[in-house]
N, C-alpha and C. Protein backbone atom coordinates (compact mmCIF):
# COMPACT_ATOMS: atom_id res chain seq x y z
N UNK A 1 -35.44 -32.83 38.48
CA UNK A 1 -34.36 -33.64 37.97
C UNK A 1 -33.30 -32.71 37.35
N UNK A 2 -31.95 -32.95 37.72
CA UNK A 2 -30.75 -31.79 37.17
C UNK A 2 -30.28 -32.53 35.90
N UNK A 3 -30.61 -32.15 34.78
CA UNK A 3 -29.92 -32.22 33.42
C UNK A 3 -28.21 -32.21 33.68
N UNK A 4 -27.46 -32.96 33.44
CA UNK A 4 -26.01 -33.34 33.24
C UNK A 4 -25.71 -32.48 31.50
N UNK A 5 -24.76 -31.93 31.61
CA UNK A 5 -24.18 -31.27 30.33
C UNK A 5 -23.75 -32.08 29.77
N UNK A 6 -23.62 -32.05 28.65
CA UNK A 6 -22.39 -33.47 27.94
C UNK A 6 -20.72 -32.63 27.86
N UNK A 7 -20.40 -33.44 27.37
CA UNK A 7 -18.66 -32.61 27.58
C UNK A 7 -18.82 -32.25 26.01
N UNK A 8 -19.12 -32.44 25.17
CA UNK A 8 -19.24 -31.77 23.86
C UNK A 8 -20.00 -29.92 23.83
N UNK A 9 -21.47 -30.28 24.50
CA UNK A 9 -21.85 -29.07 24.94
C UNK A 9 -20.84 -28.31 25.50
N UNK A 10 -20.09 -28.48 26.68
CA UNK A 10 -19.38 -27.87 27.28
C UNK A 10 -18.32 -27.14 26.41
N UNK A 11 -17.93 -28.00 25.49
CA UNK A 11 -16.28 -27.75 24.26
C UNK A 11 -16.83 -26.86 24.07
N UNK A 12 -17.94 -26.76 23.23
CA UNK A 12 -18.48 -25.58 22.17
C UNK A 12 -18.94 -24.52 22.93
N UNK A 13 -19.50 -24.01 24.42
CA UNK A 13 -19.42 -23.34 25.19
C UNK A 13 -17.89 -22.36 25.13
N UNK A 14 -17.23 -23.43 25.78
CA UNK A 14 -15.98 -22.66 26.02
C UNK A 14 -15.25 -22.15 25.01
N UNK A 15 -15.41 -22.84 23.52
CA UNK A 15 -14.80 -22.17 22.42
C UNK A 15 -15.31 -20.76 22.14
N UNK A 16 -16.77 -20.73 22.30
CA UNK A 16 -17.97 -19.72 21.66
C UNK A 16 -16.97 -18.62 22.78
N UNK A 17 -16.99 -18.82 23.80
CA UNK A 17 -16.53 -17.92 25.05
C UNK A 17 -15.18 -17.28 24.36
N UNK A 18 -13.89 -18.44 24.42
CA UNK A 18 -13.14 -17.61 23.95
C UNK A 18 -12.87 -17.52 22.69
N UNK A 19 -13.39 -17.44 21.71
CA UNK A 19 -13.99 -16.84 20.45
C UNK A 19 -14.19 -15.39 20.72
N UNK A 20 -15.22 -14.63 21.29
CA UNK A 20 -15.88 -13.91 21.52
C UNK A 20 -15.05 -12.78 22.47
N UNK A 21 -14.27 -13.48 23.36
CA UNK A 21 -13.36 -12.45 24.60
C UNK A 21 -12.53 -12.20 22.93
N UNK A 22 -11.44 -13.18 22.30
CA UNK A 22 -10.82 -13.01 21.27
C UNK A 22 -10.49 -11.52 20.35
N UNK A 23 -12.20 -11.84 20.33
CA UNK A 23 -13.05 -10.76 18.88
C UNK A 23 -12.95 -9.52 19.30
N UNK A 24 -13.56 -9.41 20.83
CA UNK A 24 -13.24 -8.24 21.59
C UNK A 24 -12.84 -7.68 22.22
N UNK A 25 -11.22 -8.64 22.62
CA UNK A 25 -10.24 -7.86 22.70
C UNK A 25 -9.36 -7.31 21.84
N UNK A 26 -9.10 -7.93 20.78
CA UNK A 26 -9.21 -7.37 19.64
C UNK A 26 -9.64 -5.96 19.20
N UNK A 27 -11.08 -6.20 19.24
CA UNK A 27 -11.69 -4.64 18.79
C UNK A 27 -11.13 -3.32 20.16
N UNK A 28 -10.58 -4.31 21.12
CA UNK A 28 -11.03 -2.50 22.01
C UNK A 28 -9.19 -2.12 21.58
N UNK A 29 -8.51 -2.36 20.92
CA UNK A 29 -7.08 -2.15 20.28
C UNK A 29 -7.38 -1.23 18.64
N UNK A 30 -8.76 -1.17 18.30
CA UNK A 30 -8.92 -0.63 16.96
C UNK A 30 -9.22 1.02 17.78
N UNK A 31 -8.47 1.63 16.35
CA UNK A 31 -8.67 3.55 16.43
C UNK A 31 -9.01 4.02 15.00
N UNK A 32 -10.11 5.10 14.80
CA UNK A 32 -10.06 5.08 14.05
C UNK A 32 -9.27 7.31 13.42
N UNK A 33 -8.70 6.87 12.70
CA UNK A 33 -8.13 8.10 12.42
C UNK A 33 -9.10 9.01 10.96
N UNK A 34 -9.54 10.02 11.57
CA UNK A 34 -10.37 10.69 10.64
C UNK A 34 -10.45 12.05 9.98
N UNK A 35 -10.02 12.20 8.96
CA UNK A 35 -9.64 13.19 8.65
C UNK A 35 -10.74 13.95 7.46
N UNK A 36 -11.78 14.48 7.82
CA UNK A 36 -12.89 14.95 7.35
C UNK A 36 -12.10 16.21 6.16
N UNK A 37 -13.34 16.06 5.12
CA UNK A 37 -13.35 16.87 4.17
C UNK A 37 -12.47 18.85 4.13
N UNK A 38 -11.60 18.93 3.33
CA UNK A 38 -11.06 20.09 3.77
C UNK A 38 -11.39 20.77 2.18
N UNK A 39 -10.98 22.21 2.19
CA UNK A 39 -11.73 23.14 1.20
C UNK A 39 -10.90 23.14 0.21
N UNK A 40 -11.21 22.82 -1.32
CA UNK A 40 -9.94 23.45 -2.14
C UNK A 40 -8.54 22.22 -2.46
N UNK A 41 -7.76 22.78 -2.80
CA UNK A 41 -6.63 21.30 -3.02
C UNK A 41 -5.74 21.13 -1.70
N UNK A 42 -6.25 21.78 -0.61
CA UNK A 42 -5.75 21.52 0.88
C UNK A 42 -6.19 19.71 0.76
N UNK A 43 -7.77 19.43 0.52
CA UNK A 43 -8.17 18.44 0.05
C UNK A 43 -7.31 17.12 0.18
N UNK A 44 -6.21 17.57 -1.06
CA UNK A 44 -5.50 16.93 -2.14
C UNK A 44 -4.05 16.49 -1.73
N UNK A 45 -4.09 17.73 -0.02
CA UNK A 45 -2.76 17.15 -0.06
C UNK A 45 -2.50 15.98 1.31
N UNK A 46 -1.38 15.20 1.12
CA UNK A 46 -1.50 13.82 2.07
C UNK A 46 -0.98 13.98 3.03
N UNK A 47 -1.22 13.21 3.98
CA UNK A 47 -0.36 12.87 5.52
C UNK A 47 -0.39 11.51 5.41
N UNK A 48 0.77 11.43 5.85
CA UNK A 48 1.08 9.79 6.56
C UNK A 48 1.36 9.61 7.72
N UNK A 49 1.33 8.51 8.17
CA UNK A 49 0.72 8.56 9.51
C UNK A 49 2.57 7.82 10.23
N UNK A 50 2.71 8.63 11.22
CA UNK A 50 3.73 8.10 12.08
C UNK A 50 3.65 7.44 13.70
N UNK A 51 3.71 6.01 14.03
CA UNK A 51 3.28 5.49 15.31
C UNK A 51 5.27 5.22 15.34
N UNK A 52 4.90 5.36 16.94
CA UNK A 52 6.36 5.23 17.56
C UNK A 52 6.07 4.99 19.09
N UNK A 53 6.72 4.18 19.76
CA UNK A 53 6.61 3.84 21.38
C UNK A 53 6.90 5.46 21.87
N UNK A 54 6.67 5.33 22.95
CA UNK A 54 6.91 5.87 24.20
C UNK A 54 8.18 6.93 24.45
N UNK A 55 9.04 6.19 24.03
CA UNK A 55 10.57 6.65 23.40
C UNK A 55 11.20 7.24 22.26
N UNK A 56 9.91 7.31 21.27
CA UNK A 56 10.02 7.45 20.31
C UNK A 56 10.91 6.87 19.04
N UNK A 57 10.97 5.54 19.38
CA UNK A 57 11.39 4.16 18.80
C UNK A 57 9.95 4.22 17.55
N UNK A 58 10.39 3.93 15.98
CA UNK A 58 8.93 3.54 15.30
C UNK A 58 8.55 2.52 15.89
N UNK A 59 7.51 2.44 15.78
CA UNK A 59 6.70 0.91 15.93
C UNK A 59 5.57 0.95 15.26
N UNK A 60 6.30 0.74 14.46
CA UNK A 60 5.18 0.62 12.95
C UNK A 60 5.05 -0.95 12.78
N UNK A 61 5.92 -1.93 13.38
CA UNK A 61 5.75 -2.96 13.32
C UNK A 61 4.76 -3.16 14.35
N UNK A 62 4.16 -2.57 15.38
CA UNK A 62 2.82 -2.90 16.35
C UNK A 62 1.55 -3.13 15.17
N UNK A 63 1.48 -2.20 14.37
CA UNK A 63 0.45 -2.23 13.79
C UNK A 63 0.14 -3.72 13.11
N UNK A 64 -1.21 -4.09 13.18
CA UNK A 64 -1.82 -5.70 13.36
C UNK A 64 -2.38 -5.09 11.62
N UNK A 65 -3.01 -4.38 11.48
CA UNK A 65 -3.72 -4.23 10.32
C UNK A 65 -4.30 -3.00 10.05
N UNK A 66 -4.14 -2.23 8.89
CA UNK A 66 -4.45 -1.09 8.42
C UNK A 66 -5.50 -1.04 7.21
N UNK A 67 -6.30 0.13 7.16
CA UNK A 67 -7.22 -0.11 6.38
C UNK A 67 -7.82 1.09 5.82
N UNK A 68 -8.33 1.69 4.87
CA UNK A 68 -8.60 2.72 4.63
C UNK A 68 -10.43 3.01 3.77
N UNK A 69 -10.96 3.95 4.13
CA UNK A 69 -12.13 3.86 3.71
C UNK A 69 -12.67 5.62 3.31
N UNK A 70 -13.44 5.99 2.75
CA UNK A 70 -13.91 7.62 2.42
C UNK A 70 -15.41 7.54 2.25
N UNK A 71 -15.31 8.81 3.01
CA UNK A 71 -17.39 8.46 2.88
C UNK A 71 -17.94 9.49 1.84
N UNK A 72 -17.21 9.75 1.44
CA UNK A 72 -17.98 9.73 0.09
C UNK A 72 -16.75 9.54 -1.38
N UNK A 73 -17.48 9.40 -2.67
CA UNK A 73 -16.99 9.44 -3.73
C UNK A 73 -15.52 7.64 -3.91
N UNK A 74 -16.62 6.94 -3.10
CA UNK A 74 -15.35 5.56 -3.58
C UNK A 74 -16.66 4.87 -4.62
N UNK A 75 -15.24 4.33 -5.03
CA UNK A 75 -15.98 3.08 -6.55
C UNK A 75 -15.25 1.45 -6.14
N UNK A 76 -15.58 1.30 -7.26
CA UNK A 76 -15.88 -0.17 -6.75
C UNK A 76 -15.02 -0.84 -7.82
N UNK A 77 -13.64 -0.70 -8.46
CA UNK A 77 -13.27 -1.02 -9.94
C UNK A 77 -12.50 -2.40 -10.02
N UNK A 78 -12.36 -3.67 -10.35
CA UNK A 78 -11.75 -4.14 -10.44
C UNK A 78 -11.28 -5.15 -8.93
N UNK A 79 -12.16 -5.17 -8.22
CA UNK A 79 -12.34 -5.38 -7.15
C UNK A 79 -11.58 -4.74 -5.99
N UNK A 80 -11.18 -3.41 -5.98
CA UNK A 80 -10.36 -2.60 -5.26
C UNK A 80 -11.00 -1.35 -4.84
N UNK A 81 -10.85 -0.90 -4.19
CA UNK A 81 -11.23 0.46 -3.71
C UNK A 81 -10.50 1.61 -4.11
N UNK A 82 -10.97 2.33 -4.69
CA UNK A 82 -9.94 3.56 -5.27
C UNK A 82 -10.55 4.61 -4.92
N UNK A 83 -10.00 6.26 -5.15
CA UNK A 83 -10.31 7.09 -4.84
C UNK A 83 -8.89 7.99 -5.35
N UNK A 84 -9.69 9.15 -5.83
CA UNK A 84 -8.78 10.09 -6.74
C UNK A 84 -7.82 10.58 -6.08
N UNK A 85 -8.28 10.55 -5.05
CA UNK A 85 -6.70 11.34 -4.66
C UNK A 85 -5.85 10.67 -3.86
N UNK A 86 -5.95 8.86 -3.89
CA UNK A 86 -5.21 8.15 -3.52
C UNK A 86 -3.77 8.06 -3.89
N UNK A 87 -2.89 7.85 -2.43
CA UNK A 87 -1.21 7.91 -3.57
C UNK A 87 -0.48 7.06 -2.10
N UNK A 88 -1.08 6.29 -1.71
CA UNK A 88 -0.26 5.50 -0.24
C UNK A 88 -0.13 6.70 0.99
N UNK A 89 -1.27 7.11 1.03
CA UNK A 89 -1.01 7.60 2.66
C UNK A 89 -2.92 8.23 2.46
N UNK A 90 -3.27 9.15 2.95
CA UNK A 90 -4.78 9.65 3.57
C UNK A 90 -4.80 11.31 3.06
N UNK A 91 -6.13 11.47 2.22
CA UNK A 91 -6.32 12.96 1.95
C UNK A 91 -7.33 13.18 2.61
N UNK A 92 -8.15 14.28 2.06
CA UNK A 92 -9.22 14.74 2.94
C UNK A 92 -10.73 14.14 2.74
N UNK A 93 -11.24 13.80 3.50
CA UNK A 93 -12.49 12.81 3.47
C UNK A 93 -12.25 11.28 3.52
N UNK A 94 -11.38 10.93 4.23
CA UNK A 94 -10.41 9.73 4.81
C UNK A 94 -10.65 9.46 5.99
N UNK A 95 -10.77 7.71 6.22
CA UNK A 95 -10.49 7.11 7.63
C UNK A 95 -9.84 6.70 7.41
N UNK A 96 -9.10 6.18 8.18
CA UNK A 96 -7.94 5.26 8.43
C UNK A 96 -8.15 4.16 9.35
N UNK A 97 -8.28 2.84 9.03
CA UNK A 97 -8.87 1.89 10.54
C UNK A 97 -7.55 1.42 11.26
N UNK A 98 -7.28 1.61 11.68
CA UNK A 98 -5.76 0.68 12.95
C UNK A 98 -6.12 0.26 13.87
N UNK A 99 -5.68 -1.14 13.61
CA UNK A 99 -5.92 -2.56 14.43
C UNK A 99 -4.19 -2.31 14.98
N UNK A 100 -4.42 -2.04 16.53
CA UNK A 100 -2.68 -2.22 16.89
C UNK A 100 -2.40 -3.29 18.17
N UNK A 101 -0.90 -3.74 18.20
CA UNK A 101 -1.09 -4.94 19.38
C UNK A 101 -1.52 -3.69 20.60
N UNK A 102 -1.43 -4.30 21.71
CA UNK A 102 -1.61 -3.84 22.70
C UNK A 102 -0.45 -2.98 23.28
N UNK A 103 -0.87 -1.69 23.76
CA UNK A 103 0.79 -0.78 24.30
C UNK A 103 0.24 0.66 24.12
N UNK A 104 0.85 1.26 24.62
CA UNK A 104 1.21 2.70 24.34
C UNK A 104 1.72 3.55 23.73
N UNK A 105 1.10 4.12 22.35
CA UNK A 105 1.84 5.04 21.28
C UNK A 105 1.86 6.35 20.85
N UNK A 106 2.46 6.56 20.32
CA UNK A 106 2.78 8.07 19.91
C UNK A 106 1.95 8.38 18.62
N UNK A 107 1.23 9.16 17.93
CA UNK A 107 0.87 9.13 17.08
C UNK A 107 0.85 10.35 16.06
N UNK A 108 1.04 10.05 15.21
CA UNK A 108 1.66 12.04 14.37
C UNK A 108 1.16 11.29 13.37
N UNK A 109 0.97 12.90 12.45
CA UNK A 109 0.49 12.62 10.69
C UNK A 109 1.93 13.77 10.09
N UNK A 110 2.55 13.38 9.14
CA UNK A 110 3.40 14.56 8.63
C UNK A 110 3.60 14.79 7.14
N UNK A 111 3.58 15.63 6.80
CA UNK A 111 3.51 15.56 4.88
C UNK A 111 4.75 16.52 4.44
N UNK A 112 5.22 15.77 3.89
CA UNK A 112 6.55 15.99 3.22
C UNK A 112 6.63 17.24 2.16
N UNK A 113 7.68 18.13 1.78
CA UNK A 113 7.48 19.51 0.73
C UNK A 113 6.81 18.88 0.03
N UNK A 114 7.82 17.91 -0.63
CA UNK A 114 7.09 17.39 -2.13
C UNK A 114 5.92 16.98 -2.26
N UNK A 115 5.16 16.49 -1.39
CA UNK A 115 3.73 16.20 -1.40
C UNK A 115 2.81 17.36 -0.86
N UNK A 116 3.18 18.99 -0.43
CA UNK A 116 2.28 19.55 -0.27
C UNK A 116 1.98 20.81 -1.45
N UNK A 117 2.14 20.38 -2.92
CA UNK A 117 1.42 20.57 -3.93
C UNK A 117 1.65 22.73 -3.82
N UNK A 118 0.78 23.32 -4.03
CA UNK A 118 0.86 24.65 -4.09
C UNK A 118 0.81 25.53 -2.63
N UNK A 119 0.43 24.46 -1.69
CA UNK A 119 1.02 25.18 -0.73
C UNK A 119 2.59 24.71 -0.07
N UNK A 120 3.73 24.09 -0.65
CA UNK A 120 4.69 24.08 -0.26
C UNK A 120 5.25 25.92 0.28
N UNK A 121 5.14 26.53 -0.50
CA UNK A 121 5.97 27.61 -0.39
C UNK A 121 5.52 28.17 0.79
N UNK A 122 4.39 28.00 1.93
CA UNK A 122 4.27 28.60 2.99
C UNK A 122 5.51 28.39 4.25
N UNK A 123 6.00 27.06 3.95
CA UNK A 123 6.50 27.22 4.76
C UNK A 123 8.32 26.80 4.95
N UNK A 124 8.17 26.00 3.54
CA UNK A 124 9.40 25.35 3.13
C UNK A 124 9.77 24.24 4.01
N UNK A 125 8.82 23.27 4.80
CA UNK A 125 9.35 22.79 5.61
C UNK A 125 8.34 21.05 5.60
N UNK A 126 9.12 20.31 6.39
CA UNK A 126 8.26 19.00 6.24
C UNK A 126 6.62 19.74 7.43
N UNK A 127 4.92 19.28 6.81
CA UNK A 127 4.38 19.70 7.99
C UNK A 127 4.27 18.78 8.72
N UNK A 128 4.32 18.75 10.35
CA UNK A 128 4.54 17.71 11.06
C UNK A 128 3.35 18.17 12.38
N UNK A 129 2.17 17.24 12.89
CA UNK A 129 1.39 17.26 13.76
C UNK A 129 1.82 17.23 15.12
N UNK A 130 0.88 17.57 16.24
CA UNK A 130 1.20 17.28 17.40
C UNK A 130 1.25 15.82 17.51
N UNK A 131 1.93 15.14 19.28
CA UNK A 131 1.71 13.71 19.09
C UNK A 131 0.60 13.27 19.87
N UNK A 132 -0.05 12.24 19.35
CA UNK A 132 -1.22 12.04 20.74
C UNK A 132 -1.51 10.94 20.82
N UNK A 133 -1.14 10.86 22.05
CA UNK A 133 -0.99 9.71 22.80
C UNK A 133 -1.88 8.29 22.93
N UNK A 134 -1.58 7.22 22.03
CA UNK A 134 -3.01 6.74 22.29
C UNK A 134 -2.32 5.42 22.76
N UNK A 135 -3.84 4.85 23.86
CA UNK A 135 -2.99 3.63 24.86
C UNK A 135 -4.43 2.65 24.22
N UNK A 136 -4.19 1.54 23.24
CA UNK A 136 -4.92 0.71 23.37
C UNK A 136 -6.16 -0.34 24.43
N UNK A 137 -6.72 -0.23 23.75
CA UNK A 137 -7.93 -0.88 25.20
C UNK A 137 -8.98 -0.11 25.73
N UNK A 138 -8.15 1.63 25.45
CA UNK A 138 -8.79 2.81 26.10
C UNK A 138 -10.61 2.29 25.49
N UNK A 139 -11.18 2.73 27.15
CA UNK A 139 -12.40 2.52 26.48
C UNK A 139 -13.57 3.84 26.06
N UNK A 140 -12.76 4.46 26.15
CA UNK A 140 -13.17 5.90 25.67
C UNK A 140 -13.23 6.92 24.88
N UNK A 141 -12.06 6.19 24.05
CA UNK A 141 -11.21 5.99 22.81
C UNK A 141 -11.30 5.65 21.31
N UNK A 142 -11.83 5.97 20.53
CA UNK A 142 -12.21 5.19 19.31
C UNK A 142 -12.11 6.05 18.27
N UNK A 143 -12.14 7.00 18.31
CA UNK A 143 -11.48 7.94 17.21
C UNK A 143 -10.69 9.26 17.60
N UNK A 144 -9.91 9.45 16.56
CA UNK A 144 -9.46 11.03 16.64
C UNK A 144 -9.26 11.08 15.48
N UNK A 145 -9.17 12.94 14.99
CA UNK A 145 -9.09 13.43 14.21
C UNK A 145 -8.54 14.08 13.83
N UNK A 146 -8.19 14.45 12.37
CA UNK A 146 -6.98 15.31 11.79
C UNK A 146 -7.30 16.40 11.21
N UNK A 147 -6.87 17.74 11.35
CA UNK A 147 -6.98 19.00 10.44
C UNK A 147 -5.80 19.51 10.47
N UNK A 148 -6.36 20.59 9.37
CA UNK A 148 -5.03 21.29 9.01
C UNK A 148 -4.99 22.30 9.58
N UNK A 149 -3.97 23.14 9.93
CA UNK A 149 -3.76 24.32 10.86
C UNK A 149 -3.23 25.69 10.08
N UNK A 150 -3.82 26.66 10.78
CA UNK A 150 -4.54 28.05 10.08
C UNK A 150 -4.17 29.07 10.96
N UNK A 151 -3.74 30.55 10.13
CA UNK A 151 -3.15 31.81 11.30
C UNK A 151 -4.66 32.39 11.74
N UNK A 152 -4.05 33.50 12.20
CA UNK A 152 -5.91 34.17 13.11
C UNK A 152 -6.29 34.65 11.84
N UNK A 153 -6.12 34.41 10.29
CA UNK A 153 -6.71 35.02 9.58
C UNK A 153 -7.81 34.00 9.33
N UNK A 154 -7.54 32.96 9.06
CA UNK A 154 -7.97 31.83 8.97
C UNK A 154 -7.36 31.17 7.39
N UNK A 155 -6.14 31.61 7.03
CA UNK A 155 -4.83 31.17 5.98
C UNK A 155 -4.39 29.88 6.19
N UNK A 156 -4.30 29.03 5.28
CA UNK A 156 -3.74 27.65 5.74
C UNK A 156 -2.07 28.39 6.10
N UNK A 157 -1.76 27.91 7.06
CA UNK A 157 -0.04 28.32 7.10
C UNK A 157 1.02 26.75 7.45
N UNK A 158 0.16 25.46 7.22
CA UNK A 158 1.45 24.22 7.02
C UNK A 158 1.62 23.56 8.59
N UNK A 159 1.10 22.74 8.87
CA UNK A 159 0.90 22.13 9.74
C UNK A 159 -0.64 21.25 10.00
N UNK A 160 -0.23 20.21 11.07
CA UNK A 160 -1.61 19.27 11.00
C UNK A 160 -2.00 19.25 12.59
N UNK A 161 -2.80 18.75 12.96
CA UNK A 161 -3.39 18.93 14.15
C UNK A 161 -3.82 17.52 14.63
N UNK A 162 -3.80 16.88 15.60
CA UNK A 162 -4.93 15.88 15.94
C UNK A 162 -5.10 16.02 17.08
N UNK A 163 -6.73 15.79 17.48
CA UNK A 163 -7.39 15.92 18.46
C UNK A 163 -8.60 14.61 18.60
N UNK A 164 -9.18 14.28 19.83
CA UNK A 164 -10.02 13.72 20.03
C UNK A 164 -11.14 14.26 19.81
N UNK A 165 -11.27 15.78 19.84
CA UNK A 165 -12.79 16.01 19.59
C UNK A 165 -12.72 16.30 17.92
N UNK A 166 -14.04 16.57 16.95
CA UNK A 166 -14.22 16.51 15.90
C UNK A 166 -13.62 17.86 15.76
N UNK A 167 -13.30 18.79 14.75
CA UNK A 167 -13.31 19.98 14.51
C UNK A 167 -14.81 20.41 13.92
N UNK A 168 -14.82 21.66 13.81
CA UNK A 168 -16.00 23.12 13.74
C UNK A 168 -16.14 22.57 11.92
N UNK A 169 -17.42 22.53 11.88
CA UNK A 169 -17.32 22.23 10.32
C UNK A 169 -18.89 23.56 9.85
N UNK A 170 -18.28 23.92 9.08
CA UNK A 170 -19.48 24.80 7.73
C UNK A 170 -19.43 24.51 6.19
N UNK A 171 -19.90 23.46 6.13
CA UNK A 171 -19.94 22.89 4.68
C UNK A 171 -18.17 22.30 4.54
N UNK A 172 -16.91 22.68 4.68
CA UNK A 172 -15.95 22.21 5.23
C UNK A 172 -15.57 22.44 6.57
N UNK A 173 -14.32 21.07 6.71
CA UNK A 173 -13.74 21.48 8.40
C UNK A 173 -12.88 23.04 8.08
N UNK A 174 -13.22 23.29 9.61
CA UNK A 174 -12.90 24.88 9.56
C UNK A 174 -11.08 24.06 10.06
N UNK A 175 -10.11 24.91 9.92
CA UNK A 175 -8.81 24.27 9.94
C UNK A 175 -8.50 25.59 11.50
N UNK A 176 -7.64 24.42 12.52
CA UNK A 176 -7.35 24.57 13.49
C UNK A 176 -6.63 26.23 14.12
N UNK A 177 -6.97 27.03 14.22
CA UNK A 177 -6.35 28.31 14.27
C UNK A 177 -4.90 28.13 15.44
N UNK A 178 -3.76 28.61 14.99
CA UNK A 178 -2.77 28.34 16.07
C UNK A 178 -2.71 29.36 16.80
């Protein structure tokens, strides 16, 4: 005997369905930007993050939702997340979560004189990262990462890096040799 569905069963089927495509199309648009622990008040100093189309138009308005998290040393105060060396942008031992619409972007981190603390004088200049390219959906895709960039001595000399693979770490990330 063939059981008949009811059309109610069916509603809640098809909602659960696209519920679920929803959720995860959604998620395959999340990146996460990671900028692991660095040595010293390199630490301390910030990048902010620059998205721009194709053309290099901002499109900072793509971004759906931003979010920030540190794996180690967060508290819990007041119902907020804090962290010492918070100041509106990402230090060292930082994720960054970005939820973006769907498209193709440009992606840079750059830190301004005034925010790079005692190492301004290396270079006198804004430090500004490579761009890298990230196309939502990618399913291969889910993080990249940020360091700071270093002469063959291994000297911070003012600049940021991002890459898809992790960097070389020994108790800190070793910073990108140019």
């Amino acid at each position: 005997m063939i059981k008949k569905t009811s059309h109610l069963a069916r509603l809640f089927f098809c909602t659960a369905f696209l519920f679920c495509l929803q959720f995860f199309c959604r998620q395959a648009s999340a990146l996460e930007i990671y900028r692991p622990e660095n040595f010293g008040n390199m630490n301390i100093v910030p990048c902010m993050i620059r998205v721009t189309d194709m053309d290099g138009n901002d499109a900072s308005s793509s971004i759906i939702s931003i979010s920030y998290s540190w794996y180690y040393e967060i508290n819990k105060k007041k119902g907020k997340w804090l962290h010492r060396y918070w100041d509106g942008c990402f230090s060292g031992g930082t994720v960054v979560h970005l939820d973006m619409k769907r498209g193709t972007y440009k992606i840079s981190v750059y830190t301004p004189v005034k925010d790079q603390a005692e190492y301004a004088l290396l270079t006198g200049q804004e430090w500004t990262s490579n761009e890298f390219i990230y196309k939502t959906g990618s399913p291969a895709l889910n993080v990249i990462f940020v360091s700071p960039l270093a002469n063959d001595n291994g000297f911070y000399s003012g600049g940021w890096h991002i890459d898809y693979r992790a960097p070389k770490f020994y108790i800190y990330t070793k910073p990108r040799v140019e």
